[in-house]
Protein backbone atom coordinates (compact mmCIF):
# COMPACT_ATOMS: atom_id res chain seq x y z
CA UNK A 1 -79.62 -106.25 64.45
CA UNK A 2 -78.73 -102.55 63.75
CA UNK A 3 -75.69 -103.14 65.56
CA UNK A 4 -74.61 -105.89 63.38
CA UNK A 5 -74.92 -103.65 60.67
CA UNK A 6 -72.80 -101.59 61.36
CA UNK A 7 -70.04 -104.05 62.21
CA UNK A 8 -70.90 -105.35 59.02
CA UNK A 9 -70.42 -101.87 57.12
CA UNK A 10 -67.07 -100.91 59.05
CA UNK A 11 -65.72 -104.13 57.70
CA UNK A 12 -66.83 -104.13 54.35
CA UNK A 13 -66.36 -100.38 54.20
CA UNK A 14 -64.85 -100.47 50.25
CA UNK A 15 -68.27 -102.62 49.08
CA UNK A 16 -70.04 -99.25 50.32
CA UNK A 17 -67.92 -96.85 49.09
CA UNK A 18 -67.98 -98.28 45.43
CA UNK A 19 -72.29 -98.40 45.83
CA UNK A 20 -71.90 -94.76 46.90
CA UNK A 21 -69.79 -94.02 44.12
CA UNK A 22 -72.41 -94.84 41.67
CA UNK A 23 -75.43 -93.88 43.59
CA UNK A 24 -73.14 -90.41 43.24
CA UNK A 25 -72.66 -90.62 39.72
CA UNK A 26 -75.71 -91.62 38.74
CA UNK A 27 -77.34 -88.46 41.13
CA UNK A 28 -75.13 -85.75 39.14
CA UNK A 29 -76.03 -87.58 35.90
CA UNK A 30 -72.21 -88.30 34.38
CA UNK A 31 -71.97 -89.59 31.11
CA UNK A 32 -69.36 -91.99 29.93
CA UNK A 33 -68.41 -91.64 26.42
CA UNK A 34 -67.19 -95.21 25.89
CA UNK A 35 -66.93 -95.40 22.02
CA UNK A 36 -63.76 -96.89 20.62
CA UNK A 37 -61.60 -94.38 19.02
CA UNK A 38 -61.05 -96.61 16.50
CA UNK A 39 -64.26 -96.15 14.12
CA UNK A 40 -66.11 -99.48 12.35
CA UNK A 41 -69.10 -97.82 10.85
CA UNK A 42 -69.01 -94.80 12.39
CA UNK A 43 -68.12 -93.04 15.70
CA UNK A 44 -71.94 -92.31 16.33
CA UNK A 45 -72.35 -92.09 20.35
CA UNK A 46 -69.07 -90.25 20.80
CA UNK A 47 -67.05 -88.86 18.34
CA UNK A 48 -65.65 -86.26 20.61
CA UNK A 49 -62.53 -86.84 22.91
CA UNK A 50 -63.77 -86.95 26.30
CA UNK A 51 -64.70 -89.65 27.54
CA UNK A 52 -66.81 -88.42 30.82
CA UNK A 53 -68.58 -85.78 31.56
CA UNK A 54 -72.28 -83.90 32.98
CA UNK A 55 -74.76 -83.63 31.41
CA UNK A 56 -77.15 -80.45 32.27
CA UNK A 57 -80.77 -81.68 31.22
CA UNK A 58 -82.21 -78.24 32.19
CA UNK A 59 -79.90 -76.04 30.38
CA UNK A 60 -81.72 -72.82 29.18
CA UNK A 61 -80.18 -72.04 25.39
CA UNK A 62 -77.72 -73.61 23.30
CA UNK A 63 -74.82 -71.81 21.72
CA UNK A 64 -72.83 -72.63 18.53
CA UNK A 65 -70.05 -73.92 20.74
CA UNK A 66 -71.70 -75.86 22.97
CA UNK A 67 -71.62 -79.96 23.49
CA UNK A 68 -74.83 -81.53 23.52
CA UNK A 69 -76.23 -84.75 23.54
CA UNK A 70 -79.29 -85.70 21.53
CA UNK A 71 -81.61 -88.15 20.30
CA UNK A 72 -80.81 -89.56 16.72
CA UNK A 73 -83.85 -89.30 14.79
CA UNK A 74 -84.22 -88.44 10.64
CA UNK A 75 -83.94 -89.83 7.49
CA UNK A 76 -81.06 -92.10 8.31
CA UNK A 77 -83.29 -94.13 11.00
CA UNK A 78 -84.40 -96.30 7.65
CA UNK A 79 -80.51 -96.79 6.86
CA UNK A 80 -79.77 -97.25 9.98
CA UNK A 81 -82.19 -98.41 12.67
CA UNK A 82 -80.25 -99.53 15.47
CA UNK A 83 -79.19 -95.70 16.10
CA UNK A 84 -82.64 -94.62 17.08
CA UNK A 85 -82.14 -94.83 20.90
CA UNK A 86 -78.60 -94.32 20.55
CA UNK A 87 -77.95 -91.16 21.99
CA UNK A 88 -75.35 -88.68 20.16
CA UNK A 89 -72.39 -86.52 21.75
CA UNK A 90 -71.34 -83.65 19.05
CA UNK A 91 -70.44 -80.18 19.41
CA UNK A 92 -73.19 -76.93 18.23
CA UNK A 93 -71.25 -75.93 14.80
CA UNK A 94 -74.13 -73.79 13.52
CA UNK A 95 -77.22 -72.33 15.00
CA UNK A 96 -80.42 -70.16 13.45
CA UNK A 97 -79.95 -67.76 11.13
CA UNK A 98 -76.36 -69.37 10.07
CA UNK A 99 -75.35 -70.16 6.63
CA UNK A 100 -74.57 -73.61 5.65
CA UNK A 101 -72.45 -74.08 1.86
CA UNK A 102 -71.11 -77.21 0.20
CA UNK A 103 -68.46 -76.72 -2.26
CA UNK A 104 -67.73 -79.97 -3.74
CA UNK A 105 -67.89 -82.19 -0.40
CA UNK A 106 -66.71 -79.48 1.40
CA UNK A 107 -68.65 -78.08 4.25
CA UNK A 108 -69.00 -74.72 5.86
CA UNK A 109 -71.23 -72.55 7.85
CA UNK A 110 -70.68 -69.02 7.47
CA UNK A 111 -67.78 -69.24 5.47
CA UNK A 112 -65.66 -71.47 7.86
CA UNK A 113 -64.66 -74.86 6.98
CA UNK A 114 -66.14 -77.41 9.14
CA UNK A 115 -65.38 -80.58 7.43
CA UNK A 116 -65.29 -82.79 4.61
CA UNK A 117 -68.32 -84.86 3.86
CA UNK A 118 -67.04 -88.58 3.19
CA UNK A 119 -68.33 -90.28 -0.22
CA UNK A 120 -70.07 -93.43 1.12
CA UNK A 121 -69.64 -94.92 4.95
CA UNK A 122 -66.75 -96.77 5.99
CA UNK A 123 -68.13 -100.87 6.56
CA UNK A 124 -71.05 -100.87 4.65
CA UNK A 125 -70.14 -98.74 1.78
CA UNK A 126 -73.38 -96.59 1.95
CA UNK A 127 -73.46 -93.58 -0.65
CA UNK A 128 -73.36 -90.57 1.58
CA UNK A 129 -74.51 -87.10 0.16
CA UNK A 130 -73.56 -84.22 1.89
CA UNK A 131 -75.91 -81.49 3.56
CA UNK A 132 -77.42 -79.12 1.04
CA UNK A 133 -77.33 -75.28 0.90
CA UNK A 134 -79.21 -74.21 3.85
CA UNK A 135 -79.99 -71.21 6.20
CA UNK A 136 -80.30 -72.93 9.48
CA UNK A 137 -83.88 -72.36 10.55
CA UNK A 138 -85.54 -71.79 14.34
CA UNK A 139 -84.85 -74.48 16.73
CA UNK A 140 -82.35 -76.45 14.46
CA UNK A 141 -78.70 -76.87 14.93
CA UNK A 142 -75.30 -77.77 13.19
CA UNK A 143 -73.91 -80.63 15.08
CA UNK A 144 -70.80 -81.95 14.37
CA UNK A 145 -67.83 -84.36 15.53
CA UNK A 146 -64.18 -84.04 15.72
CA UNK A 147 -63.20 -87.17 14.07
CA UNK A 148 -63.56 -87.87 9.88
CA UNK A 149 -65.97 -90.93 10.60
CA UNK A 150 -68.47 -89.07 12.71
CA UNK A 151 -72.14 -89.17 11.76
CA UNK A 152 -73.31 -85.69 11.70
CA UNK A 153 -74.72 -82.85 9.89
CA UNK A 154 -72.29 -83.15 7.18
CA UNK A 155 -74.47 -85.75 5.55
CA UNK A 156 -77.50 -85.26 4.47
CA UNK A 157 -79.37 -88.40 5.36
CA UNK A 158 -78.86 -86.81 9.00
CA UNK A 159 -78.92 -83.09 8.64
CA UNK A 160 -79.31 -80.25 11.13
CA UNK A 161 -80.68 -81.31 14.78
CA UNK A 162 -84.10 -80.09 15.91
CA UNK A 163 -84.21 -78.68 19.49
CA UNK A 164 -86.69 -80.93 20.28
CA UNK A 165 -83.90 -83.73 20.22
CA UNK A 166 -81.18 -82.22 22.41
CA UNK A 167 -81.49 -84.31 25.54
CA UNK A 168 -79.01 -81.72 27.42
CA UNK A 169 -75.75 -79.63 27.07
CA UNK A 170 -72.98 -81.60 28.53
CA UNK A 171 -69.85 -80.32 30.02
CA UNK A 172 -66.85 -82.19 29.35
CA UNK A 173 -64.89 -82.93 32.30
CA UNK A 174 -61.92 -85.20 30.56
């Protein structure tokens, strides 16, 4: 019986090798950022332009800089519902103690441009307001997207992240 196994296996050796393959990827917990680039409502899981890379689910601090993933949650779970186990891939734009201004529906934290809030959403045509004046508090970030239709802390129906909502900080691989 064992025996045929094996004869089985050296034959079939590619069926194994692609099970492997995903047992592998699914051990070193790679995530596959398959949004279109093209945006319909917005570019929610994604938004940034790699499309795989790990995620570290243990990682001790996160750094303005850093790529995270996170849990939607907010205001904008009313608007939108279908986002709440949708999980989000942005970069850390601000952290504590940072300084977040809007001048018109331009955004910045300390002093840096970071975007330009959008005046309603792209589909649906839903009003967007942009973040208010803030000082980042403890254990919220500044997460933000690289493309113009990204759903992030520019608005303010979705605002700054809590830490309680970063799943992990991922590292890009391509």
């Amino acid at each position: 019986m064992t025996r045929d196994f094996f004869r089985h296996a050296r034959r079939r050796w590619y069926l194994y090798l692609v099970l492997l393959g995903i047992w592998t990827l699914a051990y070193i917990r790679v995530f596959f950022d398959a949004t279109p680039r093209l945006p319909i409502l917005f570019n929610v899981s994604g938004s940034l332009p790699y499309t795989m890379a790990i995620v570290n689910y243990r990682a001790q601090g996160i750094h303005r800089g850093d790529f995270v993933i996170y849990a939607f949650e907010g205001p904008a779970q009313a608007v939108f519902p279908g986002l709440h186990h949708q999980p989000f891939f942005k970069i850390v734009r601000g952290v504590a103690g940072d300084k977040v201004t809007v001048l018109g529906r331009r955004v910045y934290v300390n002093g840096e441009e970071v975007g330009l809030a959008k005046t309603h959403t792209s589909v649906k045509h839903i009003p967007l307001d942009p973040i208010a004046d803030i000082v980042i508090p403890p254990s919220y970030f500044y997460v933000q997207g690289t493309g113009v239709d990204s759903f992030d802390s520019r608005y303010r129906i979705n605002g700054l992240v809590p830490a309680r909502a970063i799943l992990g900080v991922v590292i890009p691989l391509f």
